[in-house]
Protein backbone atom coordinates (compact mmCIF):
# COMPACT_ATOMS: atom_id res chain seq x y z
CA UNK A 1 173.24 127.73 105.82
CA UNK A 2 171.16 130.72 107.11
CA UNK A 3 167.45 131.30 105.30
CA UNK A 4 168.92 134.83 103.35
CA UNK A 5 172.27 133.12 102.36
CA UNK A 6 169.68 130.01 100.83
CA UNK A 7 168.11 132.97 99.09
CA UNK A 8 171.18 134.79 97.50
CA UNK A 9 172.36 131.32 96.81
CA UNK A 10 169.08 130.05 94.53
CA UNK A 11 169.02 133.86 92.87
CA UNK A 12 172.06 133.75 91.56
CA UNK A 13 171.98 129.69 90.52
CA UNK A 14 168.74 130.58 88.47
CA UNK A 15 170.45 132.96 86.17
CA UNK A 16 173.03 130.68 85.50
CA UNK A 17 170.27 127.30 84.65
CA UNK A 18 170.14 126.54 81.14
CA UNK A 19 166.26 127.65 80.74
CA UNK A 20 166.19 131.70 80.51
CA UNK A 21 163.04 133.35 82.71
CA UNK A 22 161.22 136.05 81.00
CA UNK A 23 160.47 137.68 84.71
CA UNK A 24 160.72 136.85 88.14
CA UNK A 25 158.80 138.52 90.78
CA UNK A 26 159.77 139.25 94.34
CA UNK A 27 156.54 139.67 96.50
CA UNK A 28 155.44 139.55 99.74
CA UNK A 29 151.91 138.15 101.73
CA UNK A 30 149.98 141.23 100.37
CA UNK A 31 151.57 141.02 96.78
CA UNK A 32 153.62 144.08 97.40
CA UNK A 33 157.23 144.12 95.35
CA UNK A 34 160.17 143.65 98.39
CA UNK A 35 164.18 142.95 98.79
CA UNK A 36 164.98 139.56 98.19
CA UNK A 37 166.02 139.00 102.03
CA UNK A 38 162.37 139.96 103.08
CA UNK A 39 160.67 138.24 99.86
CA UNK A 40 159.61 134.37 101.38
CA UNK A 41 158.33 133.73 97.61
CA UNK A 42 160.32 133.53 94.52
CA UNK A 43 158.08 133.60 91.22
CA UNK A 44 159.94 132.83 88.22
CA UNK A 45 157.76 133.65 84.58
CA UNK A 46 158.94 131.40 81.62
CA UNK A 47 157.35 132.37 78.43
CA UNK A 48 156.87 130.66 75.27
CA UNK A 49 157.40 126.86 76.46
CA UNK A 50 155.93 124.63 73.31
CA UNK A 51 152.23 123.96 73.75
CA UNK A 52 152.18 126.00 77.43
CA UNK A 53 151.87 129.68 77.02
CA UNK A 54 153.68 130.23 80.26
CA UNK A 55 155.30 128.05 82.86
CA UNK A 56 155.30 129.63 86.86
CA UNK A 57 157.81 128.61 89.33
CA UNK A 58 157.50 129.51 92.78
CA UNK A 59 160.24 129.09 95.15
CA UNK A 60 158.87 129.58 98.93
CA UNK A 61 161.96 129.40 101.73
CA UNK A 62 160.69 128.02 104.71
CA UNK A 63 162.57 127.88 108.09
CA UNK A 64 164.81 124.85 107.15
CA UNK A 65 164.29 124.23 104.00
CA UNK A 66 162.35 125.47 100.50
CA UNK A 67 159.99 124.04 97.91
CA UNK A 68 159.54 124.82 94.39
CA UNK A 69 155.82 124.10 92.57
CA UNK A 70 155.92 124.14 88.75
CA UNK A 71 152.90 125.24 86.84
CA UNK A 72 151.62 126.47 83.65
CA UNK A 73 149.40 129.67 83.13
CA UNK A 74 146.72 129.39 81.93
CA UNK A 75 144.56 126.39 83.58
CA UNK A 76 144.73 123.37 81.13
CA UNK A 77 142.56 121.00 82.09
CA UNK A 78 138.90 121.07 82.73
CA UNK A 79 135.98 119.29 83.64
CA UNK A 80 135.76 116.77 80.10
CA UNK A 81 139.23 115.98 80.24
CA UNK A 82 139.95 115.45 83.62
CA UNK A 83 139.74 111.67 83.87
CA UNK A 84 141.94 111.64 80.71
CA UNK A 85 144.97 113.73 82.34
CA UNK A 86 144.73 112.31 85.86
CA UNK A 87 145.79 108.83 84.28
CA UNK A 88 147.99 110.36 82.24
CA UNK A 89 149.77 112.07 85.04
CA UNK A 90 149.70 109.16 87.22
CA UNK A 91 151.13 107.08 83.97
CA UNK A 92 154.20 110.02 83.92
CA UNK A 93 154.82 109.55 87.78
CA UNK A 94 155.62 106.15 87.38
CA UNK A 95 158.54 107.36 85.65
CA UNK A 96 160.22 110.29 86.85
CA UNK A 97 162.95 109.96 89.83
CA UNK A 98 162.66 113.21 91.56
CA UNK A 99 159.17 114.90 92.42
CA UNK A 100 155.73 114.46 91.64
CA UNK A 101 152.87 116.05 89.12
CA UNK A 102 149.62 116.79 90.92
CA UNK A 103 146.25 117.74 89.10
CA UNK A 104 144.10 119.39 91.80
CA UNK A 105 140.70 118.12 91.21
CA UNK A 106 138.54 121.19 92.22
CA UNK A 107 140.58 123.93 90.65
CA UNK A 108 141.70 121.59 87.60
CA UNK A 109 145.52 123.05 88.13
CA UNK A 110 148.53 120.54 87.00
CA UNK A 111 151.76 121.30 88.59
CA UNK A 112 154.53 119.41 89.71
CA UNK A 113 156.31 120.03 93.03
CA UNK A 114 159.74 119.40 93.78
CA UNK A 115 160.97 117.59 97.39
CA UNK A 116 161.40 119.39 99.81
CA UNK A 117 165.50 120.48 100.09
CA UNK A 118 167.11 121.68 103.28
CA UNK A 119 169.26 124.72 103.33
CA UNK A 120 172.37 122.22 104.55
CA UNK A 121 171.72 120.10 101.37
CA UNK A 122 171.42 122.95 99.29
CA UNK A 123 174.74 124.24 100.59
CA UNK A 124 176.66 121.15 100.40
CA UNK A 125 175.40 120.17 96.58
CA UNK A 126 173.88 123.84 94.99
CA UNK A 127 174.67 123.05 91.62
CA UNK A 128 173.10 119.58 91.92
CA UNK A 129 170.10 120.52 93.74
CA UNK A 130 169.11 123.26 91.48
CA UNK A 131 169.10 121.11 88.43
CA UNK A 132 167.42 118.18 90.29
CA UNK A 133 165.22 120.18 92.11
CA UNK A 134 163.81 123.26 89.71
CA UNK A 135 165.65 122.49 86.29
CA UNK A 136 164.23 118.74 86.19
CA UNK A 137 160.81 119.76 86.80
CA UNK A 138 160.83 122.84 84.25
CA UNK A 139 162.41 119.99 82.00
CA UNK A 140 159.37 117.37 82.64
CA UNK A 141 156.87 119.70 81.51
CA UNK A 142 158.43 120.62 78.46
CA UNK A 143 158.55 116.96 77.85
CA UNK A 144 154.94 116.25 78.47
CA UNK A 145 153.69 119.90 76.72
CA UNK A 146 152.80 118.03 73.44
CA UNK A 147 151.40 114.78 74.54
CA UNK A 148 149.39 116.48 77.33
CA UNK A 149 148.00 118.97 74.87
CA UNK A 150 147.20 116.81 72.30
CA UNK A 151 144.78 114.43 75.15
CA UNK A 152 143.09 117.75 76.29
CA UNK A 153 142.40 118.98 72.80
CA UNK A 154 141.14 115.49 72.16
CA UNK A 155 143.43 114.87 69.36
CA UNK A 156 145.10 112.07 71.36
CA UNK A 157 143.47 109.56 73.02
CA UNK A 158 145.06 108.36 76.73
CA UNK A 159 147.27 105.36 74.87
CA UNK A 160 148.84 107.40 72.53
CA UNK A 161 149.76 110.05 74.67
CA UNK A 162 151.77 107.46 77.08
CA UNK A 163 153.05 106.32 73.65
CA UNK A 164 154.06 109.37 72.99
CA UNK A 165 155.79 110.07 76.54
CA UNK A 166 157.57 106.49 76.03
CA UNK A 167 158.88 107.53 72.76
CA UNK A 168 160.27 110.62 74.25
CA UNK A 169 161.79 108.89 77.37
CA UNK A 170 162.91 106.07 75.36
CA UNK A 171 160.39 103.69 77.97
CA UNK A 172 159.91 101.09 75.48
């Protein structure tokens, strides 16, 4: 599967995923709006997730093969709560099968990136790899929205929030 076909192919798979985008944006390396077939950056917008006032999704197409980053807007953590949600994050990975959440330390972002999928995979399985490899991760924050904002607003300490994510994934 060429790069533009991978394109056309994700485009039209992501208005047909269960969650519904508020925008998407097709931009280039100076931020300019472009066709699709030039854009090397997908940015998806979903509004009004529970406890996230918006989730970003960026879909970057790279030679062979793309990879998605999920993130919410605005910045969540920050400096008093970072030990917190770094152990809670690393409690979550210990769970979920496909990708991996990743606090940035510095910047205090959370987001959770996808594998890496190669356009022959995504040709061979497209209806499989978009819900493994963009719905799943859209899915795990929604899942971890509450518990995660109840630790940062303090209201949870770090062993009820993995209680909470093992009553939600059933862990126990």
């Amino acid at each position: 599967m060429k790069l533009e076909k991978a394109k056309y192919l994700i485009k039209k798979l992501m208005k047909e995923q269960k969650y519904k985008y508020d925008y998407i944006n097709y931009i280039d390396s100076q931020g300019l709006p472009v066709d699709i077939t030039q854009a090397d950056t997908l940015h998806y917008s979903f509004c009004e997730i529970s406890y996230i006032n918006e989730l970003q999704l960026s879909i970057t197409f790279k030679t062979n093969h793309f990879e998605v980053l999920i993130f919410p807007d605005p910045i969540l953590i920050d400096i008093e709560n970072k030990d917190s949600a770094i152990f809670l994050i690393n409690y979550i990975n210990n769970y979920i099968k496909i990708g991996r959440f990743y606090i940035d330390t510095k910047s205090f972002d959370i987001v959770w990136r996808g594998n890496n999928i190669s356009y022959e995979i995504l040709e061979a399985f497209p209806n499989e790899i978009i819900e493994e490899s963009i719905i799943s991760g859209i899915s795990y924050f929604i899942d971890i929205s509450y518990s995660l904002s109840k630790l940062i607003k303090g209201e949870f300490n770090i062993k009820e929030a993995c209680g909470y994510i093992d009553a939600v994934w059933d862990i126990i």
